[in-house]
N, C-alpha and C. Protein backbone atom coordinates (compact mmCIF):
# COMPACT_ATOMS: atom_id res chain seq x y z
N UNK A 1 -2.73 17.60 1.24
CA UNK A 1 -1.73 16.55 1.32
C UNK A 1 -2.18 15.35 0.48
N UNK A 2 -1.38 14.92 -0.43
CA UNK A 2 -1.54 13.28 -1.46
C UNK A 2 -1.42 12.00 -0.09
N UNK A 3 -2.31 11.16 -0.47
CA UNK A 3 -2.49 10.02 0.39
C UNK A 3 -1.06 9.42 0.08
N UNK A 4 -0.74 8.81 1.12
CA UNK A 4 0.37 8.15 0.95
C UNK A 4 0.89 7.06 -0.08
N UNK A 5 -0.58 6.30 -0.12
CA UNK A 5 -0.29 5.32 -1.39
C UNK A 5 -0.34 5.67 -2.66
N UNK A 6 -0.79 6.98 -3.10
CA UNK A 6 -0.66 7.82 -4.04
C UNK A 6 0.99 7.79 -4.26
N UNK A 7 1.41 8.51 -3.29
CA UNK A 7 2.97 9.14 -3.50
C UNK A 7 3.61 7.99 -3.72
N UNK A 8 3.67 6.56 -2.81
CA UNK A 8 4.60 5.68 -3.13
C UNK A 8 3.73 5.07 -4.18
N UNK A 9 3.23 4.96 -4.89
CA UNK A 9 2.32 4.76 -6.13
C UNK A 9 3.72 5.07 -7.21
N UNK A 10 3.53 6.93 -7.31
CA UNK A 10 4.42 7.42 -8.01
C UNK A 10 5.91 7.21 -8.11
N UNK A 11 6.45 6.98 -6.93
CA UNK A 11 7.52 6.66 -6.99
C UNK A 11 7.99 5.41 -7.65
N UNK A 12 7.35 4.21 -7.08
CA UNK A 12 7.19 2.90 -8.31
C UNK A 12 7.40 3.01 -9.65
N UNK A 13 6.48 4.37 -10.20
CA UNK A 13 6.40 4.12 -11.46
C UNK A 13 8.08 4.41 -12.37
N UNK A 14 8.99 5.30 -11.17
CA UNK A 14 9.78 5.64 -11.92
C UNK A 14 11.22 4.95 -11.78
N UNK A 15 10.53 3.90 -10.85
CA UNK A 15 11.75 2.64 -10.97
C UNK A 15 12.30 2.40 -12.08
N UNK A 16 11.42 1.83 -13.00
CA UNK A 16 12.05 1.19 -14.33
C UNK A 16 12.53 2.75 -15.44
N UNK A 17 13.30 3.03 -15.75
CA UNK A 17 14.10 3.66 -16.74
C UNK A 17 13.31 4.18 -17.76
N UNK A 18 12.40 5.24 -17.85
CA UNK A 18 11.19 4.97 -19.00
C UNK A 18 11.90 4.93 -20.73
N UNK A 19 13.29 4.76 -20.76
CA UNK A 19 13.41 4.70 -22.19
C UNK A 19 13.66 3.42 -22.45
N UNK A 20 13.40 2.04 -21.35
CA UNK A 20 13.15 0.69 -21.33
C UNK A 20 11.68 0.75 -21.86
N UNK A 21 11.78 -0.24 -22.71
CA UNK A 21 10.33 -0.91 -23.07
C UNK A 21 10.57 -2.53 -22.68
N UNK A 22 9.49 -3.20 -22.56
CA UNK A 22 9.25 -4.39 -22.01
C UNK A 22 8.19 -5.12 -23.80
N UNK A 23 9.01 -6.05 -23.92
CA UNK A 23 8.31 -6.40 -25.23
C UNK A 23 8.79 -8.41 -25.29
N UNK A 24 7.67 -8.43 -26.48
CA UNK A 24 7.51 -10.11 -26.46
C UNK A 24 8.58 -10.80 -26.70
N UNK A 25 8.88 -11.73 -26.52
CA UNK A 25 9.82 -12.78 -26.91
C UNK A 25 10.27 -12.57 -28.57
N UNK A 26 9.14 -12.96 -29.16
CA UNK A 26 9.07 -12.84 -30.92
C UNK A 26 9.40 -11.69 -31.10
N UNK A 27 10.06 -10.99 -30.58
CA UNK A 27 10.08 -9.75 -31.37
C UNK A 27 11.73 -9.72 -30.79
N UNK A 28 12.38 -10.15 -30.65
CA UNK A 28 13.88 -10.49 -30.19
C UNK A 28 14.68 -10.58 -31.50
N UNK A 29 14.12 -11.45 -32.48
CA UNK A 29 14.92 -11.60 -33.74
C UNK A 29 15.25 -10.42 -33.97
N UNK A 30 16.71 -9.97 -34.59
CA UNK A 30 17.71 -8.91 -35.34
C UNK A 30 18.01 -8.16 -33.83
N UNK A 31 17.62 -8.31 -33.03
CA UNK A 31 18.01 -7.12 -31.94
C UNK A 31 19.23 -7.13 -31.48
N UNK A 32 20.24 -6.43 -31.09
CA UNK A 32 21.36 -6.43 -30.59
C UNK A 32 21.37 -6.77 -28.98
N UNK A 33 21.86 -7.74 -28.37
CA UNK A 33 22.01 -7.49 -26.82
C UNK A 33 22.94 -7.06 -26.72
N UNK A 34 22.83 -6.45 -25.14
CA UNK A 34 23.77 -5.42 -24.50
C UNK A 34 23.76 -6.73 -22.94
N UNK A 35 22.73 -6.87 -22.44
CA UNK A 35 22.75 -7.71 -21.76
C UNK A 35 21.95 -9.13 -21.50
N UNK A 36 22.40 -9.80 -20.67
CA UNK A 36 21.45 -11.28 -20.47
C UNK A 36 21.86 -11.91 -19.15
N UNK A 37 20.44 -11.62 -18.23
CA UNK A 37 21.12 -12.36 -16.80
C UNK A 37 19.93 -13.56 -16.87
N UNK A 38 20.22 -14.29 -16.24
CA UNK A 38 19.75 -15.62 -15.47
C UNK A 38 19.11 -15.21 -14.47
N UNK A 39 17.55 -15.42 -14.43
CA UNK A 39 16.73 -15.61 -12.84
C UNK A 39 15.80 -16.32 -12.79
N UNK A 40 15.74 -16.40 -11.53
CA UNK A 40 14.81 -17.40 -11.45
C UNK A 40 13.15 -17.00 -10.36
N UNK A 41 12.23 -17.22 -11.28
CA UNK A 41 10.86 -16.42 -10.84
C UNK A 41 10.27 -16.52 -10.09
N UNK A 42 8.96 -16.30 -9.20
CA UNK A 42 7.82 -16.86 -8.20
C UNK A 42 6.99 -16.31 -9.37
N UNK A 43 6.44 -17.38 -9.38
CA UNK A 43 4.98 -16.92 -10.39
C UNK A 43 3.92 -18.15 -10.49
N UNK A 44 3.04 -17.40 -9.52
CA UNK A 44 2.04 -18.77 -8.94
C UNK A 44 2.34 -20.35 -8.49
N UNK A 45 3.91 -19.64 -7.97
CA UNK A 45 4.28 -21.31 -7.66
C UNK A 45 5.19 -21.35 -6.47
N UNK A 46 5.16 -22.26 -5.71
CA UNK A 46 5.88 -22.12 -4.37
C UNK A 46 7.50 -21.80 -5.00
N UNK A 47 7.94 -23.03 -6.24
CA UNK A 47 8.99 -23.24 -6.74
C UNK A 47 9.40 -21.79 -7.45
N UNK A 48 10.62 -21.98 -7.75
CA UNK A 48 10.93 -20.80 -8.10
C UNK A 48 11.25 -21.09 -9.68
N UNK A 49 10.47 -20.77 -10.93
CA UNK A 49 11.08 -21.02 -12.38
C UNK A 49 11.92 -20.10 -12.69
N UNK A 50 12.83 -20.87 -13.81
CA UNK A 50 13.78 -20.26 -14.11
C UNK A 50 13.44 -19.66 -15.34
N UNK A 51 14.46 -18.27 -15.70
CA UNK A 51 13.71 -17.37 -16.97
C UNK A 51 15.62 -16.68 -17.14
N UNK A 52 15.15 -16.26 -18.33
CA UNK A 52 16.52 -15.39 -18.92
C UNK A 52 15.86 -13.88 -19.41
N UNK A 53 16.90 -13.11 -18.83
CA UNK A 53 15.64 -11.18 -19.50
C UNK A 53 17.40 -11.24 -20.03
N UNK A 54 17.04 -10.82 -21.28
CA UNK A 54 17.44 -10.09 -21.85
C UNK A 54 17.33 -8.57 -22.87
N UNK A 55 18.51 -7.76 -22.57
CA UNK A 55 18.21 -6.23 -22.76
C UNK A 55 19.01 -5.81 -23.91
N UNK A 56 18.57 -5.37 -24.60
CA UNK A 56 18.67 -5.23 -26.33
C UNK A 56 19.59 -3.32 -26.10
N UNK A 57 20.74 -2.99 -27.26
CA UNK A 57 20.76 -2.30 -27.73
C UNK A 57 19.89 -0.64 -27.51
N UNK A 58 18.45 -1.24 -28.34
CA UNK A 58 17.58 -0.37 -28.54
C UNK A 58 16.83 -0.09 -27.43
N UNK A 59 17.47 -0.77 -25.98
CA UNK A 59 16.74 -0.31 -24.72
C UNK A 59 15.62 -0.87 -24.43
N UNK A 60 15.44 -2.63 -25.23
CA UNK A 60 14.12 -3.23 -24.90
C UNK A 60 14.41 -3.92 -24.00
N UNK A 61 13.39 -4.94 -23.34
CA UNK A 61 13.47 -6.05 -22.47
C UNK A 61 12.52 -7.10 -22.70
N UNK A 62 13.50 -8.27 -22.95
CA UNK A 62 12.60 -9.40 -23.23
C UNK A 62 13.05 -10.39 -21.50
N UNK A 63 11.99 -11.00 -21.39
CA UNK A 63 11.97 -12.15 -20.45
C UNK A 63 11.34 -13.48 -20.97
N UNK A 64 12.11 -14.25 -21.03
CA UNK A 64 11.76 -15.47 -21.76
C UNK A 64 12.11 -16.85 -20.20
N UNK A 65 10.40 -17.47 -19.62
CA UNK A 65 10.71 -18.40 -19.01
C UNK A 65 10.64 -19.85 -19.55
N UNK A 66 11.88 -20.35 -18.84
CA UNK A 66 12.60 -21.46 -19.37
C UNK A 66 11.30 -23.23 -18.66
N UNK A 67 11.94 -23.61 -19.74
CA UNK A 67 10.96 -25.29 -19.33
C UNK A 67 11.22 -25.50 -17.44
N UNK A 68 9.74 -26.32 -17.08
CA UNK A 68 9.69 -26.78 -15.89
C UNK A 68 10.72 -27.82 -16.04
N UNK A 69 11.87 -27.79 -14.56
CA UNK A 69 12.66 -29.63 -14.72
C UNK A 69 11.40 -30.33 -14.16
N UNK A 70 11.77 -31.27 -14.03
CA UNK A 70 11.08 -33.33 -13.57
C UNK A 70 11.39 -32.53 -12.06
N UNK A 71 11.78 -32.20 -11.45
CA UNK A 71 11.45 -32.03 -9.68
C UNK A 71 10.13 -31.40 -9.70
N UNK A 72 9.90 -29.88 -10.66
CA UNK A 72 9.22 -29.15 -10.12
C UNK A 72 7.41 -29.98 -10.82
N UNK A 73 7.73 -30.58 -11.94
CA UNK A 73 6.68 -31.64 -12.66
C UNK A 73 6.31 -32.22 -11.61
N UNK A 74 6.79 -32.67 -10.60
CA UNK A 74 6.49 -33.86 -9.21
C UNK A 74 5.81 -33.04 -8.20
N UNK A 75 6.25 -31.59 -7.66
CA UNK A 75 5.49 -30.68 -6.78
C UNK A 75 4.66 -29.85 -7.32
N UNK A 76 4.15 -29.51 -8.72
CA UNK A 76 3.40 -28.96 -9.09
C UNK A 76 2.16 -29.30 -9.55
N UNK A 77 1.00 -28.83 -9.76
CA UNK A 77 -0.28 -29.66 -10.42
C UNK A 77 0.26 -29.50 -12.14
N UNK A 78 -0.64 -30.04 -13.06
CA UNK A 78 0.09 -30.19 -14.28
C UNK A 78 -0.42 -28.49 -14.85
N UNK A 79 -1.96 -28.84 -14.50
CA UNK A 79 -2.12 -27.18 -14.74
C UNK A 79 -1.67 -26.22 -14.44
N UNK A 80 -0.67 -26.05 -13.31
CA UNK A 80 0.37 -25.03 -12.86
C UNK A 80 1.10 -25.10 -13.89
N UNK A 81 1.96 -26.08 -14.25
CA UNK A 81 3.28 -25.88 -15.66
C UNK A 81 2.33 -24.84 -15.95
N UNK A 82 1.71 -25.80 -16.63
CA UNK A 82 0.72 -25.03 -18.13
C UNK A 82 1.19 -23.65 -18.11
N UNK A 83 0.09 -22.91 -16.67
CA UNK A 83 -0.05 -22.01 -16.65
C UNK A 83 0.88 -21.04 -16.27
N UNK A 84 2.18 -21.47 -15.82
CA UNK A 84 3.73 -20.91 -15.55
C UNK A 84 4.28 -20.74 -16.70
N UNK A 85 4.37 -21.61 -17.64
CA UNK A 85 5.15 -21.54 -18.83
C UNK A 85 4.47 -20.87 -19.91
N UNK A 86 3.21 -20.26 -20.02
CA UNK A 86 2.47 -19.29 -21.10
C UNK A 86 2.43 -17.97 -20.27
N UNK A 87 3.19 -17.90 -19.01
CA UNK A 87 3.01 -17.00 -18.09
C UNK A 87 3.61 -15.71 -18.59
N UNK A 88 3.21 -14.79 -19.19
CA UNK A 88 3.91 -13.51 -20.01
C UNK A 88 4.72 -12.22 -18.87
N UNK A 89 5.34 -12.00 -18.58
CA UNK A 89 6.07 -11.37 -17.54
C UNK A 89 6.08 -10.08 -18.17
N UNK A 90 5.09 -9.19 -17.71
CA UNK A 90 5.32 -7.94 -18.59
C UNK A 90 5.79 -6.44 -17.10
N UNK A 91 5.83 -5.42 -17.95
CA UNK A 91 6.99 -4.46 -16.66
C UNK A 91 6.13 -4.61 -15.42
N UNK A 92 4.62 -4.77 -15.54
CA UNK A 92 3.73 -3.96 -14.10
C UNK A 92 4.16 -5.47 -13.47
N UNK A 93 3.99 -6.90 -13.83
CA UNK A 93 4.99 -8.24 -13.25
C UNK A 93 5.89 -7.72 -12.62
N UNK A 94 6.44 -7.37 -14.02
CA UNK A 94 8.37 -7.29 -13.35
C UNK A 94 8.50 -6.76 -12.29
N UNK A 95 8.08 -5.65 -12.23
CA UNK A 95 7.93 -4.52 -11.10
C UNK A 95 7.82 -4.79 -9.99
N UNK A 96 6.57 -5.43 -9.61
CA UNK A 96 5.85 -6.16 -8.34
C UNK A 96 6.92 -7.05 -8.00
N UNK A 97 7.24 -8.06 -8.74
CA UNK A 97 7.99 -9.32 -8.63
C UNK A 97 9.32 -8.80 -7.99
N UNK A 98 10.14 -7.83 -8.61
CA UNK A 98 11.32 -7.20 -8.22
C UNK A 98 10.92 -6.50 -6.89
N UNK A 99 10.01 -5.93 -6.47
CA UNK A 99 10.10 -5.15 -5.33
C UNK A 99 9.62 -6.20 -3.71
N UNK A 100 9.36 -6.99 -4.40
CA UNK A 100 8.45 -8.04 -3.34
C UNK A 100 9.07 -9.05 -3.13
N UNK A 101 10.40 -8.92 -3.50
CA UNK A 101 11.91 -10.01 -3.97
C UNK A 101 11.60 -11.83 -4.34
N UNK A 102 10.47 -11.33 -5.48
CA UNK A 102 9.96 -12.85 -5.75
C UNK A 102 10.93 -13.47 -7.33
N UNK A 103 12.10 -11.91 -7.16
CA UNK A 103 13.12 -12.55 -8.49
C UNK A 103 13.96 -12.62 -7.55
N UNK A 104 15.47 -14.02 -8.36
CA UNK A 104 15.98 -14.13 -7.43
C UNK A 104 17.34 -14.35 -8.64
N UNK A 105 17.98 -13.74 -8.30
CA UNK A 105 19.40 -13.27 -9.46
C UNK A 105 20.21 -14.20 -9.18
N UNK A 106 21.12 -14.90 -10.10
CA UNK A 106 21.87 -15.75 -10.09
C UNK A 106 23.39 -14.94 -10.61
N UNK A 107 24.30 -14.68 -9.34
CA UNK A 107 25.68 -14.21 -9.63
C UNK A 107 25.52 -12.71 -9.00
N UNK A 108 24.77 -12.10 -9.05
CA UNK A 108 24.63 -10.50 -9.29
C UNK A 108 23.61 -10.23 -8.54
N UNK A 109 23.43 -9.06 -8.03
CA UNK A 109 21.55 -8.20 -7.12
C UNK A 109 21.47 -7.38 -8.32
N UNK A 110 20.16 -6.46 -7.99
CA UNK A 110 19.82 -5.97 -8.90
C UNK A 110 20.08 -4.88 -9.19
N UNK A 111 20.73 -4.39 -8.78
CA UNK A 111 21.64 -3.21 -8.80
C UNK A 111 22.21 -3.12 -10.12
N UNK A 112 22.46 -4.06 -10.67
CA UNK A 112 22.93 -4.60 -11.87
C UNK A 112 22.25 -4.43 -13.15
N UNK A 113 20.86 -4.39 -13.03
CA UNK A 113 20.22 -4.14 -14.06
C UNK A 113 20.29 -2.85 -15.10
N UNK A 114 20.44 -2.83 -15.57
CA UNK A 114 20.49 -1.26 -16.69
C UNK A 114 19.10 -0.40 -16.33
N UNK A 115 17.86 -1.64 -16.08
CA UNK A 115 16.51 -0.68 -16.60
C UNK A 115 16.10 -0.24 -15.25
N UNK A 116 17.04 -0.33 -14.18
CA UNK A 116 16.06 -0.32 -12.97
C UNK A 116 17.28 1.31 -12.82
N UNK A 117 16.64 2.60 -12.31
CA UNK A 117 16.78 3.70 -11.68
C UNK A 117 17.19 3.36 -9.99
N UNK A 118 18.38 3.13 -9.51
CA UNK A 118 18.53 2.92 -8.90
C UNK A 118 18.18 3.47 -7.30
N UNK A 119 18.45 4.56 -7.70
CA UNK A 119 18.28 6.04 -7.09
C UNK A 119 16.74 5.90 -6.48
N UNK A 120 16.11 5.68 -7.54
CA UNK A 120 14.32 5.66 -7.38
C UNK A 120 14.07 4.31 -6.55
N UNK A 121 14.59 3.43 -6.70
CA UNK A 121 14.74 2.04 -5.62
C UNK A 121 15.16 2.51 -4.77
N UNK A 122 16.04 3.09 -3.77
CA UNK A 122 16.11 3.49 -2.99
C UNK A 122 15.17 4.36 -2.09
N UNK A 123 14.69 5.54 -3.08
CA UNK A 123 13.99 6.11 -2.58
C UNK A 123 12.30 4.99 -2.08
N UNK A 124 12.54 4.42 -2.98
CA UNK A 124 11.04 3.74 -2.73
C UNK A 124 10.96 2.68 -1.45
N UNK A 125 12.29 2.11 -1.47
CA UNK A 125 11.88 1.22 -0.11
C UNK A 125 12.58 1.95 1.45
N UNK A 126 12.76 3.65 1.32
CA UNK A 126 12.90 4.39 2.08
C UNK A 126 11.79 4.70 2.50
N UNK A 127 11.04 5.04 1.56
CA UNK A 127 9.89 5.80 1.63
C UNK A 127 8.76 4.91 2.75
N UNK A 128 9.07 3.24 1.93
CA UNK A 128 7.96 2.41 1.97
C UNK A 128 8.22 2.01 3.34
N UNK A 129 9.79 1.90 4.11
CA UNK A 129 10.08 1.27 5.40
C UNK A 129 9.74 2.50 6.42
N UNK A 130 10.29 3.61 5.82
CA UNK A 130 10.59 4.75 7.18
C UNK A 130 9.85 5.89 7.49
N UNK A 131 9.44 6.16 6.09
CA UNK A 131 8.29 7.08 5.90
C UNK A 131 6.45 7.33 5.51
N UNK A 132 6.54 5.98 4.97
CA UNK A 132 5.22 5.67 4.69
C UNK A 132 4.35 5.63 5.64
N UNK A 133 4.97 5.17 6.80
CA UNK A 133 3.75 5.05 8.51
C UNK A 133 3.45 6.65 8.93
N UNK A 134 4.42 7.31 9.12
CA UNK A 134 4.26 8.62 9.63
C UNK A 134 3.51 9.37 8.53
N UNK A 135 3.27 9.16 7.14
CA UNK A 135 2.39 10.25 6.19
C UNK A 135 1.07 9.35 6.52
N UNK A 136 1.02 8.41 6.48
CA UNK A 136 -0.56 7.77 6.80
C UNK A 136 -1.21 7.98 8.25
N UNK A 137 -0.52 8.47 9.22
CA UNK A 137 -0.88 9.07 10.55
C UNK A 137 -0.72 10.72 10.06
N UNK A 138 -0.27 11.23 9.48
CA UNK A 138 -0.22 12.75 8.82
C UNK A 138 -1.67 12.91 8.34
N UNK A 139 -2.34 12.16 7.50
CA UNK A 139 -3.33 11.87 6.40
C UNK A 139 -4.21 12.15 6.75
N UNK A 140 -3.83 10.55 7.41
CA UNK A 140 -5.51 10.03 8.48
C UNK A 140 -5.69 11.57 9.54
N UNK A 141 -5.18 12.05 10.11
CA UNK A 141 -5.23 13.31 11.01
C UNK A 141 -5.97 14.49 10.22
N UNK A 142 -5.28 14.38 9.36
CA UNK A 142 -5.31 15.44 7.79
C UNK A 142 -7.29 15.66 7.66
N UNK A 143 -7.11 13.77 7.20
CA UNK A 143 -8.66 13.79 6.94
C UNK A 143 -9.79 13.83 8.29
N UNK A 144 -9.49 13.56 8.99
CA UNK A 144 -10.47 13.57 10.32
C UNK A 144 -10.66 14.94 10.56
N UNK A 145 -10.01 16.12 10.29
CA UNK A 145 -10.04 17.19 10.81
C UNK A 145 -10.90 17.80 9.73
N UNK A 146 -10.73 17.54 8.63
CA UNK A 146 -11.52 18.21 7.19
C UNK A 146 -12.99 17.82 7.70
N UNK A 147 -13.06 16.11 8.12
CA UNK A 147 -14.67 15.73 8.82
C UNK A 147 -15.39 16.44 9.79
N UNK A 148 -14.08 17.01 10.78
CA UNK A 148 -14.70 18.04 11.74
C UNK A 148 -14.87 18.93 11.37
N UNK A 149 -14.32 19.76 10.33
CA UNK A 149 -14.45 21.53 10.25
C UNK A 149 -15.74 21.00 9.35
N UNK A 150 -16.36 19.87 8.63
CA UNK A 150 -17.80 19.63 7.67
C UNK A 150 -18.73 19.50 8.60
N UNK A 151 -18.54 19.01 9.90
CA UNK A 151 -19.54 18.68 10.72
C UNK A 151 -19.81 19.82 11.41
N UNK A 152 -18.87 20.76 11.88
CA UNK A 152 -18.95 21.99 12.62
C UNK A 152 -19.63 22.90 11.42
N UNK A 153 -19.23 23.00 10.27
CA UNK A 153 -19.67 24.01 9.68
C UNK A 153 -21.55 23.18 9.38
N UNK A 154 -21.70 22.17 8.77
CA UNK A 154 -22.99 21.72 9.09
C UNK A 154 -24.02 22.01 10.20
N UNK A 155 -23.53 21.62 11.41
CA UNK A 155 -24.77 22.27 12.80
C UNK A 155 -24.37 23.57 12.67
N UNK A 156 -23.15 24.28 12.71
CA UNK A 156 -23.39 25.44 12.41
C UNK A 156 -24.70 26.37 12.45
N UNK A 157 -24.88 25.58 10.35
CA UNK A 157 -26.23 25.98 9.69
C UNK A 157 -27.45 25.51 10.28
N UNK A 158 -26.90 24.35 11.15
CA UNK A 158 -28.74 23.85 11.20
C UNK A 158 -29.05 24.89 12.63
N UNK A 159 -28.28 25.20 12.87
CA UNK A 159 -28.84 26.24 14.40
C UNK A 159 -29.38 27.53 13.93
């Protein structure tokens, strides 16, 4: 039996659409969009920054986050901006961020997205709410018993 965090491991990976690529800002020039939503991020900050992803034609994804306003300048240290606004949002981000609902969509859920496998979101926070407890009591059982038939077969030999 695969450990549980293995399996929902795998399932994660096949959230995002694999003929999405996740690529830099600079590399946006000539691309065609298909889409462009508005969100707004958690990324090392209580506040939530705001960012624009936009999804190209050719099936890329750029995320570009937008300037701190003067509120969040007042609750933040200065080295937070800094370090929010050089903050590069790449898919294994995105990923985490989307599943841990630290994005927060303006107009639309995410259902909406082109790059996200919807199907596979589902399955994953099925897996992760309803099924994940019962394979880790499967496991853990799994493995304790492999410890006993090593320990039994061990004195076994030493007798």
């Amino acid at each position: 039996m695969e450990a549980p965090y293995k399996i929902q491991s795998e399932i994660k990976k096949r959230i995002i659409k694999p003929e999405y690529k996740f690529e830099y800002m600079n590399k946006l020039a000539g691309e065609t969009l298909t889409h462009v939503f508005h969100v707004n991020l958690s990324v090392n900050s209580f506040n939530k920054l705001p960012a624009i992803v936009f999804v190209s034609e050719s099936k890329k994804v750029f995320i570009h986050c937008l300037r701190i306003d003067t509120d969040m300048q007042e609750d933040e240290d200065l080295a937070d901006i800094d370090a929010i606004q050089r903050h590069q949002i790449n898919l294994h981000t995105f990923l985490n961020m989307l599943l841990d609902d630290e994005i927060q969509f303006e107009i639309l859920d995410k259902g909406k997205l082109p790059f996200i496998n919807q199907q596979v979101l589902k399955e994953y926070f099925d897996y992760k709410i309803n099924k994940r407890k019962q394979e880790e009591e499967k496991y853990r059982k799994e493995q304790e018993y492999k410890t006993y038939l090593k320990l039994k077969e061990k004195f076994e030999e030493d007798e």
